[in-house]
N, C-alpha and C. Protein backbone atom coordinates (compact mmCIF):
# COMPACT_ATOMS: atom_id res chain seq x y z
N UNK A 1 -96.36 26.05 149.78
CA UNK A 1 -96.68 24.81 150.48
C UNK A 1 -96.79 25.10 151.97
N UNK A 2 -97.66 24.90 152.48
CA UNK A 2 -97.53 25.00 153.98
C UNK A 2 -97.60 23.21 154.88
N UNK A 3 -96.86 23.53 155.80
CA UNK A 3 -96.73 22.45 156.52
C UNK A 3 -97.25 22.33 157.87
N UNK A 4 -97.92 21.70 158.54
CA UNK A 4 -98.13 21.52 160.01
C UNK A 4 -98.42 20.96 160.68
N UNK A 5 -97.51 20.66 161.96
CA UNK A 5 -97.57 19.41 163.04
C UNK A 5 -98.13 20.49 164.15
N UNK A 6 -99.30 19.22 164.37
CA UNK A 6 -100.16 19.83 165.78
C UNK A 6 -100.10 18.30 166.60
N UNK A 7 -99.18 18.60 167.74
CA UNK A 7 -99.08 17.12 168.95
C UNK A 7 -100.54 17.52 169.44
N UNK A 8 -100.81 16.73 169.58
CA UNK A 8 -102.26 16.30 170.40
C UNK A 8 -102.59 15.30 171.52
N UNK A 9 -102.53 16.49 173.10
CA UNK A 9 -102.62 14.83 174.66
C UNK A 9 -103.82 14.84 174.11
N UNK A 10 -104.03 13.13 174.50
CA UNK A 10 -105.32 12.56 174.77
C UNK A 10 -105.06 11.70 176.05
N UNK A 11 -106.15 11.30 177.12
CA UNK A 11 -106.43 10.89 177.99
C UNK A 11 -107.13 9.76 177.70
N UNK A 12 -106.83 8.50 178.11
CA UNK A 12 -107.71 7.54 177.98
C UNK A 12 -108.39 7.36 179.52
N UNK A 13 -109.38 6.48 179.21
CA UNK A 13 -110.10 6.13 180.60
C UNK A 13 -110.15 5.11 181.05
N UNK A 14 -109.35 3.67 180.33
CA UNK A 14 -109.47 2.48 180.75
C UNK A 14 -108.37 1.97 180.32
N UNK A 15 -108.23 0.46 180.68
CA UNK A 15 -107.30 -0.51 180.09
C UNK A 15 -107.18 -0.39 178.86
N UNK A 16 -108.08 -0.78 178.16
CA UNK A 16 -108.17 -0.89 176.87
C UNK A 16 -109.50 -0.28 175.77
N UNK A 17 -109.43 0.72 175.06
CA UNK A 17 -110.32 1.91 174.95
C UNK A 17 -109.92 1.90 173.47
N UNK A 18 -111.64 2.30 172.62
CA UNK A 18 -111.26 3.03 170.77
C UNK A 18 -111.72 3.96 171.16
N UNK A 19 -111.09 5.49 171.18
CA UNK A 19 -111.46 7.02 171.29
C UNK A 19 -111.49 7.36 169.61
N UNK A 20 -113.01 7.75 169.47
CA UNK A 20 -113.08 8.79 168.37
C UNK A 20 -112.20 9.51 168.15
N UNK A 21 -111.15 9.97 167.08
CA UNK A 21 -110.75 11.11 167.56
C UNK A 21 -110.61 12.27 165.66
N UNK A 22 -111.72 11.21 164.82
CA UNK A 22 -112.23 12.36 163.92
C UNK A 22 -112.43 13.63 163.65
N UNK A 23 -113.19 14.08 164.97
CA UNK A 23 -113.61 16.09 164.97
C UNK A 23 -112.14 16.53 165.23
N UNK A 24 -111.02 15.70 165.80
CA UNK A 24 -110.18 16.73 166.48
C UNK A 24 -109.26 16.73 164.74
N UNK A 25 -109.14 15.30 164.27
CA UNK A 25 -108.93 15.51 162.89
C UNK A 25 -109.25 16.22 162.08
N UNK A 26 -110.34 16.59 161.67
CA UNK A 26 -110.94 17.50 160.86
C UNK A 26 -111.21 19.07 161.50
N UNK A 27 -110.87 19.30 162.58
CA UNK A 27 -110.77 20.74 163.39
C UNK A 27 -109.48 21.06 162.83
N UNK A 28 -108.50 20.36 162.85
CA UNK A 28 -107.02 20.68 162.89
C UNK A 28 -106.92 20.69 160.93
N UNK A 29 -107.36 20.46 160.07
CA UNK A 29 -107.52 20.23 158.73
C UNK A 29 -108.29 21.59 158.61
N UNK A 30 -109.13 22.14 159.15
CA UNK A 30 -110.08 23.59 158.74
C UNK A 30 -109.02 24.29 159.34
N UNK A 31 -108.76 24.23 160.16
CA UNK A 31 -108.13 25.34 160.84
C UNK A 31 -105.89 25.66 160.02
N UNK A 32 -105.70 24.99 159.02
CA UNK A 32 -104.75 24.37 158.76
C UNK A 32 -104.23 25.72 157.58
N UNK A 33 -105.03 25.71 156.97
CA UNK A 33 -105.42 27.20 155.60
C UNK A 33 -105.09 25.98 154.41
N UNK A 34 -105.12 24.54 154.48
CA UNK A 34 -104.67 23.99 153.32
C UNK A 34 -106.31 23.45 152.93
N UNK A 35 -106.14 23.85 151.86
CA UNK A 35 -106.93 23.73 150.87
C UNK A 35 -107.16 22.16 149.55
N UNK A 36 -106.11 21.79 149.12
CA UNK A 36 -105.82 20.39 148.67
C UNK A 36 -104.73 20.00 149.03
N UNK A 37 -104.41 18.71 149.55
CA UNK A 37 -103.32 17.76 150.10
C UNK A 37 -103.43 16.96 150.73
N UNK A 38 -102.52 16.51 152.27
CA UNK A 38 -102.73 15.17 152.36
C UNK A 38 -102.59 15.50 154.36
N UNK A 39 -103.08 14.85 155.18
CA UNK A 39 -103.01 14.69 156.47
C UNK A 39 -102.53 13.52 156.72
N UNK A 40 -101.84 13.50 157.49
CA UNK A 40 -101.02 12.17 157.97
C UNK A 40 -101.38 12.11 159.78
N UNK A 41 -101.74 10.72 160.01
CA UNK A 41 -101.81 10.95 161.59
C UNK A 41 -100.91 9.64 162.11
N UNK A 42 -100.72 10.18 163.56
CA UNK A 42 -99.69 8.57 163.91
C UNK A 42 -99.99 9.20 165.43
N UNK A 43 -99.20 7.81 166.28
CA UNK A 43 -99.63 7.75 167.46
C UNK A 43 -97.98 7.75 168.17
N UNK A 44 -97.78 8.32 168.95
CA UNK A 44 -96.45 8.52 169.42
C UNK A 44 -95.63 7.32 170.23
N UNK A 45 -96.58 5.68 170.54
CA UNK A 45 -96.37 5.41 171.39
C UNK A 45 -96.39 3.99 170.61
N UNK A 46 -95.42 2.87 171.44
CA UNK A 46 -95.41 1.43 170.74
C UNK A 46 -96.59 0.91 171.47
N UNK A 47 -97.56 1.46 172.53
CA UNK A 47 -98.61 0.50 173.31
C UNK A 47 -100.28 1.07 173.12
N UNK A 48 -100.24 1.60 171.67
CA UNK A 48 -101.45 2.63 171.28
C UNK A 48 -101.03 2.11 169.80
N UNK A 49 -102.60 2.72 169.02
CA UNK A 49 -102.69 2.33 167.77
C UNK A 49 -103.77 3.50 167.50
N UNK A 50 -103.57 3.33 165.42
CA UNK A 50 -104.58 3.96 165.16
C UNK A 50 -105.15 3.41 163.96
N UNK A 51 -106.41 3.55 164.27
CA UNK A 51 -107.45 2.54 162.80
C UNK A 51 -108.42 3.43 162.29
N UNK A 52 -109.17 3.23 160.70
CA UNK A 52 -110.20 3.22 160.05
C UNK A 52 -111.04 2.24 160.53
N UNK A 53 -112.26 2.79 160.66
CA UNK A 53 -113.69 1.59 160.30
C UNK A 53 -114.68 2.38 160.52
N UNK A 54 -115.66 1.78 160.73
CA UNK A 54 -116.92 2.28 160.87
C UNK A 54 -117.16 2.53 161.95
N UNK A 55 -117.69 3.63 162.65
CA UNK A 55 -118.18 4.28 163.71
C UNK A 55 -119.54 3.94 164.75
N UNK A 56 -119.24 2.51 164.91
CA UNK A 56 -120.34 2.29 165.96
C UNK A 56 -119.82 1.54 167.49
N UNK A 57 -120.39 1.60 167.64
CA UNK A 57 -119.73 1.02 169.69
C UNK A 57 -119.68 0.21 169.59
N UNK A 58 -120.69 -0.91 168.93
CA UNK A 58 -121.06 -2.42 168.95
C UNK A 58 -119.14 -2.78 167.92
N UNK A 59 -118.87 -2.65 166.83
CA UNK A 59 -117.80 -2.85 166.50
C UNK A 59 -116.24 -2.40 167.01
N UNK A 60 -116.61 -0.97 167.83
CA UNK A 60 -115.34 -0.99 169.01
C UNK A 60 -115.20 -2.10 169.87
N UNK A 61 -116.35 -2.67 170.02
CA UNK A 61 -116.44 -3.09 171.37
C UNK A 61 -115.64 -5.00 170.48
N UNK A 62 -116.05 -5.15 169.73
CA UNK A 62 -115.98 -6.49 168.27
C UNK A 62 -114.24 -6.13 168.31
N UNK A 63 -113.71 -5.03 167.83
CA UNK A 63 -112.84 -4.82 167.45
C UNK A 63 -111.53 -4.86 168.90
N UNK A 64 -111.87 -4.71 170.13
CA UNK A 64 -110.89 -4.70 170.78
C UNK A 64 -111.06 -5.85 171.80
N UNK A 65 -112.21 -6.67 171.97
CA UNK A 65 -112.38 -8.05 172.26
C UNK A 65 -112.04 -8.90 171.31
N UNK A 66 -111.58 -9.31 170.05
CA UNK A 66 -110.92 -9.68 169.40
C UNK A 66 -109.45 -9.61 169.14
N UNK A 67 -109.22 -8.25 169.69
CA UNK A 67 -107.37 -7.97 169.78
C UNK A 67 -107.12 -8.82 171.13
N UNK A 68 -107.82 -8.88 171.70
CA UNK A 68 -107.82 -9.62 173.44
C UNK A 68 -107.46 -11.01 172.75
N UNK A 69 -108.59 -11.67 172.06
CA UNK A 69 -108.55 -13.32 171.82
C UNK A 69 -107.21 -13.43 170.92
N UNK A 70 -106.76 -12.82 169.93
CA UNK A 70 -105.48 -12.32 169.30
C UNK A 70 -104.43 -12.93 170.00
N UNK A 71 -104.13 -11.97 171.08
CA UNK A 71 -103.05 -11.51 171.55
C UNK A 71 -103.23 -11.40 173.13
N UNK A 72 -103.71 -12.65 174.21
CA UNK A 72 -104.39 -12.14 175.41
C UNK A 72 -102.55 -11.74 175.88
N UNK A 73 -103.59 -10.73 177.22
CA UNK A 73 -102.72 -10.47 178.12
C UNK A 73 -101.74 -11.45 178.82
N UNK A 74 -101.68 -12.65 179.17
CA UNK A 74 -101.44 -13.76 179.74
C UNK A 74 -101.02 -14.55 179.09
N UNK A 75 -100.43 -13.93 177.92
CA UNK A 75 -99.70 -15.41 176.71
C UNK A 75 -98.50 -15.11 177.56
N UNK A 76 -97.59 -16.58 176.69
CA UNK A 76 -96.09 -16.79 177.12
C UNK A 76 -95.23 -15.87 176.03
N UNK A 77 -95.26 -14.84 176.76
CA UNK A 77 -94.26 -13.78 176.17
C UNK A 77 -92.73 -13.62 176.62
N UNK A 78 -91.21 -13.09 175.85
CA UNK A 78 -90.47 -13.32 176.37
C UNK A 78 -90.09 -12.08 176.88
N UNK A 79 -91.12 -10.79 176.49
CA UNK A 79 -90.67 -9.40 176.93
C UNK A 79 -90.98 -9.23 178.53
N UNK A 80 -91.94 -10.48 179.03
CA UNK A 80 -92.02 -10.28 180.77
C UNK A 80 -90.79 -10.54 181.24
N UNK A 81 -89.94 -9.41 181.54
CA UNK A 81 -88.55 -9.81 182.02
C UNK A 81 -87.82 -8.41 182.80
N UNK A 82 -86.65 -8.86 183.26
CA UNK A 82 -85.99 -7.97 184.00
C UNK A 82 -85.92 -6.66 182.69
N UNK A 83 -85.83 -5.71 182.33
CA UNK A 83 -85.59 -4.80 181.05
C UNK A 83 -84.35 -3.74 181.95
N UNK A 84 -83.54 -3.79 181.69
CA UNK A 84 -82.07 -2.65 181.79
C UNK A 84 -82.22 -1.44 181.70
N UNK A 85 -82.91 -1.43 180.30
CA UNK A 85 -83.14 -0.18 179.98
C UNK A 85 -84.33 0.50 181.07
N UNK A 86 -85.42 -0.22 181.25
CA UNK A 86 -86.46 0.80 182.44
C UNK A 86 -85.97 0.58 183.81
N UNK A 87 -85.04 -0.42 183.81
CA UNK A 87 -84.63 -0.99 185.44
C UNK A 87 -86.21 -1.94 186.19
N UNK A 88 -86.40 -1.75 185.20
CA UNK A 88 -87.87 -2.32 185.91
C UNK A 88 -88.55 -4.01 185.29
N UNK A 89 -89.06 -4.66 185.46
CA UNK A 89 -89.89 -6.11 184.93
C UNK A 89 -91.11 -5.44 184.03
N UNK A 90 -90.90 -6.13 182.70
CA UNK A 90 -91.85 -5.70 181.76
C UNK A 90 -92.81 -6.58 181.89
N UNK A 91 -94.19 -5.98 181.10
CA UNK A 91 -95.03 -6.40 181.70
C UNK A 91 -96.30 -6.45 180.61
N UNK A 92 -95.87 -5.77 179.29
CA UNK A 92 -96.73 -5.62 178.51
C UNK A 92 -96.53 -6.29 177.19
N UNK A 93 -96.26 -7.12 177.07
CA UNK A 93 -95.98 -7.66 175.18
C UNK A 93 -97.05 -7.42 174.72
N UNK A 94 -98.14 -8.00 175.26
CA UNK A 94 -99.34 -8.00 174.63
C UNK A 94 -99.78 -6.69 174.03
N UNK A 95 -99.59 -5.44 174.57
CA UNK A 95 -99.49 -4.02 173.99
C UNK A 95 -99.17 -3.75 173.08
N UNK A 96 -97.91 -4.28 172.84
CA UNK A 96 -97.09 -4.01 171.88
C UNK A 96 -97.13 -4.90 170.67
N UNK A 97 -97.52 -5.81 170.59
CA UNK A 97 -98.23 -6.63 169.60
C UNK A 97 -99.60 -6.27 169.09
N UNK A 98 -100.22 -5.71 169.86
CA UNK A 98 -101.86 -5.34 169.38
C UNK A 98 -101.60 -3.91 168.64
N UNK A 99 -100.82 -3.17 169.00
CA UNK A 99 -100.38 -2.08 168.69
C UNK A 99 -99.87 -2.07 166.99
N UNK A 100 -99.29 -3.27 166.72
CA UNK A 100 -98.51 -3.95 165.33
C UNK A 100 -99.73 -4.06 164.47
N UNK A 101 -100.69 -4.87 165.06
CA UNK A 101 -101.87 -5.36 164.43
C UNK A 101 -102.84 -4.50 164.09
N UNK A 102 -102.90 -3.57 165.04
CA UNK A 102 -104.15 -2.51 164.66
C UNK A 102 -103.25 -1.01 163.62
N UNK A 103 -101.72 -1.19 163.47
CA UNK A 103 -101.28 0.17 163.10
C UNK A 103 -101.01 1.36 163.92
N UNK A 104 -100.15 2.02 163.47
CA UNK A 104 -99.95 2.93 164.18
C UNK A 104 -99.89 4.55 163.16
N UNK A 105 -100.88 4.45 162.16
CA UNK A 105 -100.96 5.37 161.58
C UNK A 105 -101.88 5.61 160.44
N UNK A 106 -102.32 6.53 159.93
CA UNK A 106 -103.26 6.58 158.96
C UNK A 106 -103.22 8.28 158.30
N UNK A 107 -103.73 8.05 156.55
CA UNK A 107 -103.57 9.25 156.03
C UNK A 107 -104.60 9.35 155.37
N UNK A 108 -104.99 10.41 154.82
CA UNK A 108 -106.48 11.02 153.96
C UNK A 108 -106.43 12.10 153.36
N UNK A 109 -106.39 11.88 151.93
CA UNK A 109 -106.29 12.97 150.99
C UNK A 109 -107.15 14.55 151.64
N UNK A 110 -106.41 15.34 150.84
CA UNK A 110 -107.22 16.62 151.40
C UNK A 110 -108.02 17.39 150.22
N UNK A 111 -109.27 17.77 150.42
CA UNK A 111 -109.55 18.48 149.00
C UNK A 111 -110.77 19.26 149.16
N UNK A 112 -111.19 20.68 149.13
CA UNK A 112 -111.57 21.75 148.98
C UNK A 112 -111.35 22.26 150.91
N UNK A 113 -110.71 21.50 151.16
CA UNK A 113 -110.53 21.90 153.19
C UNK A 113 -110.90 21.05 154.27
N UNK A 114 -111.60 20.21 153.13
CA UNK A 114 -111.79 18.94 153.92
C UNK A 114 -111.70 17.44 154.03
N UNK A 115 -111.24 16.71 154.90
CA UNK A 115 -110.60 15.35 154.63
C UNK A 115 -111.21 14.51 153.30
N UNK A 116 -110.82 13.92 152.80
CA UNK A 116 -111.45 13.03 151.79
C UNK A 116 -111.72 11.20 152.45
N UNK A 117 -113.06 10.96 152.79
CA UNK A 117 -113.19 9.90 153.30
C UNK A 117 -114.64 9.48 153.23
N UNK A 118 -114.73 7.81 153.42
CA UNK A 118 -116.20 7.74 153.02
C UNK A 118 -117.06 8.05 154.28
N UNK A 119 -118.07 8.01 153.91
CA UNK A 119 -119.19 8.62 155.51
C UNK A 119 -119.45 7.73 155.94
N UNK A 120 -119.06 6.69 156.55
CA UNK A 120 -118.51 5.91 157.53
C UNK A 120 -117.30 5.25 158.41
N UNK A 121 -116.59 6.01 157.56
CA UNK A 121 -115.01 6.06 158.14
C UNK A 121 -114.94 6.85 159.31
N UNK A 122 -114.35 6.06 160.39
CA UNK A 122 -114.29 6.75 161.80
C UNK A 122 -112.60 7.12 161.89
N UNK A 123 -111.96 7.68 162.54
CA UNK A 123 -110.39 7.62 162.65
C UNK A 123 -110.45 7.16 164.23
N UNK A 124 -109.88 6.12 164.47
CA UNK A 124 -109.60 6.01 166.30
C UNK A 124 -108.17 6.20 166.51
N UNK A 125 -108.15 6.50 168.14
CA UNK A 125 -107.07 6.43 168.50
C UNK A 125 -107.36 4.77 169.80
N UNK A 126 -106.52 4.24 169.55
CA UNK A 126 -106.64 2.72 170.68
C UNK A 126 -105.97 2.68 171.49
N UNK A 127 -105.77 2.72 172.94
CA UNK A 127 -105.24 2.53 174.06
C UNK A 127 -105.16 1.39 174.13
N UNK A 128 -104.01 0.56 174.56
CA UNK A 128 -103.96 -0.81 174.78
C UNK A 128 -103.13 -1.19 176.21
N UNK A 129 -102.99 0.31 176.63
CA UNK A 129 -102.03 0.31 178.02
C UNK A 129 -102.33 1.40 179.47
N UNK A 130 -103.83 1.56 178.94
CA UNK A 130 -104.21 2.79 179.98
C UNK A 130 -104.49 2.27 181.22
N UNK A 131 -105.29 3.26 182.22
CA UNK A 131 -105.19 4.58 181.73
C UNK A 131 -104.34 5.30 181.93
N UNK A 132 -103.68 6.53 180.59
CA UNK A 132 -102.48 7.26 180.49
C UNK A 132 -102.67 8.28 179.68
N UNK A 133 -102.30 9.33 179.82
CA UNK A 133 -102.17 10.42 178.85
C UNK A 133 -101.32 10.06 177.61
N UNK A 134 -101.41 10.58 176.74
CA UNK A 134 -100.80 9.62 175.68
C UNK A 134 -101.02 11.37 174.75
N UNK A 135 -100.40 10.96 173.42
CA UNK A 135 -100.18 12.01 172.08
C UNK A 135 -99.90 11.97 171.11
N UNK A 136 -100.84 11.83 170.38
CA UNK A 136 -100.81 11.83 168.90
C UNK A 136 -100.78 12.90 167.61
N UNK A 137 -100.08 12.27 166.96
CA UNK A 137 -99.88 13.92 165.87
C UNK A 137 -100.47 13.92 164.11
N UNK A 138 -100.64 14.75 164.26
CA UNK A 138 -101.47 15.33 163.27
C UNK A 138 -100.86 16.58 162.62
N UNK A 139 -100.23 15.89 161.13
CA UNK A 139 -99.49 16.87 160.05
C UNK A 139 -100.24 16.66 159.18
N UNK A 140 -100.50 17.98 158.33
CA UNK A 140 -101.31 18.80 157.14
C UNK A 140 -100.07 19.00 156.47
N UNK A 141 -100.25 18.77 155.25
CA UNK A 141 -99.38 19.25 154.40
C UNK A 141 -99.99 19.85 153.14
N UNK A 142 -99.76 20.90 152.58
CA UNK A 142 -100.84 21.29 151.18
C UNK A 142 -100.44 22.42 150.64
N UNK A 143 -101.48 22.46 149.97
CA UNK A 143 -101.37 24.42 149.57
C UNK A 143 -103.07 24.68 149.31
């Protein structure tokens, strides 16, 4: 059985961003030596997400203007507050709620070396708190 966790920075470029991040999925799956099994991906962070869908801009664009009408920035949240723990005034619920809604993880059978998925399945990674370096991981498990 071989096992393997590859952390992966990603950089976002905006407030709120869907990054492809498929090739780096399926780079890390060839390069893995597993042959049939399962990939698991997740996002390290409560203010990031990760989704399936279809791979076009027009539905990124559908998909994270809708987490907006959801969940705007500017609702009456009770996490805007003094927080102890950062010493600092929070400032993000809305992150952390969109984050709930979109997931924070996704898996895909593995089989002759390569992911098992339909050919329109995109994998994103979603920023909901940029821009920030951020890291997501990516475990192969197989033989």
């Amino acid at each position: 059985m071989i096992i393997k966790l590859e952390k992966i920075p990603i950089k976002s470029k905006k407030d709120v961003e869907a990054i492809n991040v498929t090739p780096i999925v399926e780079d890390v799956v060839e390069k893995s030596g597993v042959t049939n099994g399962i990939v698991f991906i997740f996002t390290t962070h409560t203010s990031s997400g990760l989704i399936v869908t279809e791979g076009l801009p027009c539905l990124e664009t559908d998909i994270l203007n809708h987490l907006e009408k959801l969940v705007p920035e500017d609702g009456d949240y009770r996490h805007m507050r003094y927080l102890d723990i950062d010493g600092r005034i929070a400032f993000n619920a809305d992150t952390h709620i969109k984050s709930i809604l979109g997931g924070i993880n996704t898996f895909f059978p593995i089989e002759n070396k390569k992911i098992v998925k339909g050919s329109r399945q995109t994998i994103y990674f979603l920023e909901f708190d940029g821009p920030l370096e951020r890291t997501f991981c990516i475990q192969v498990m197989g033989e």
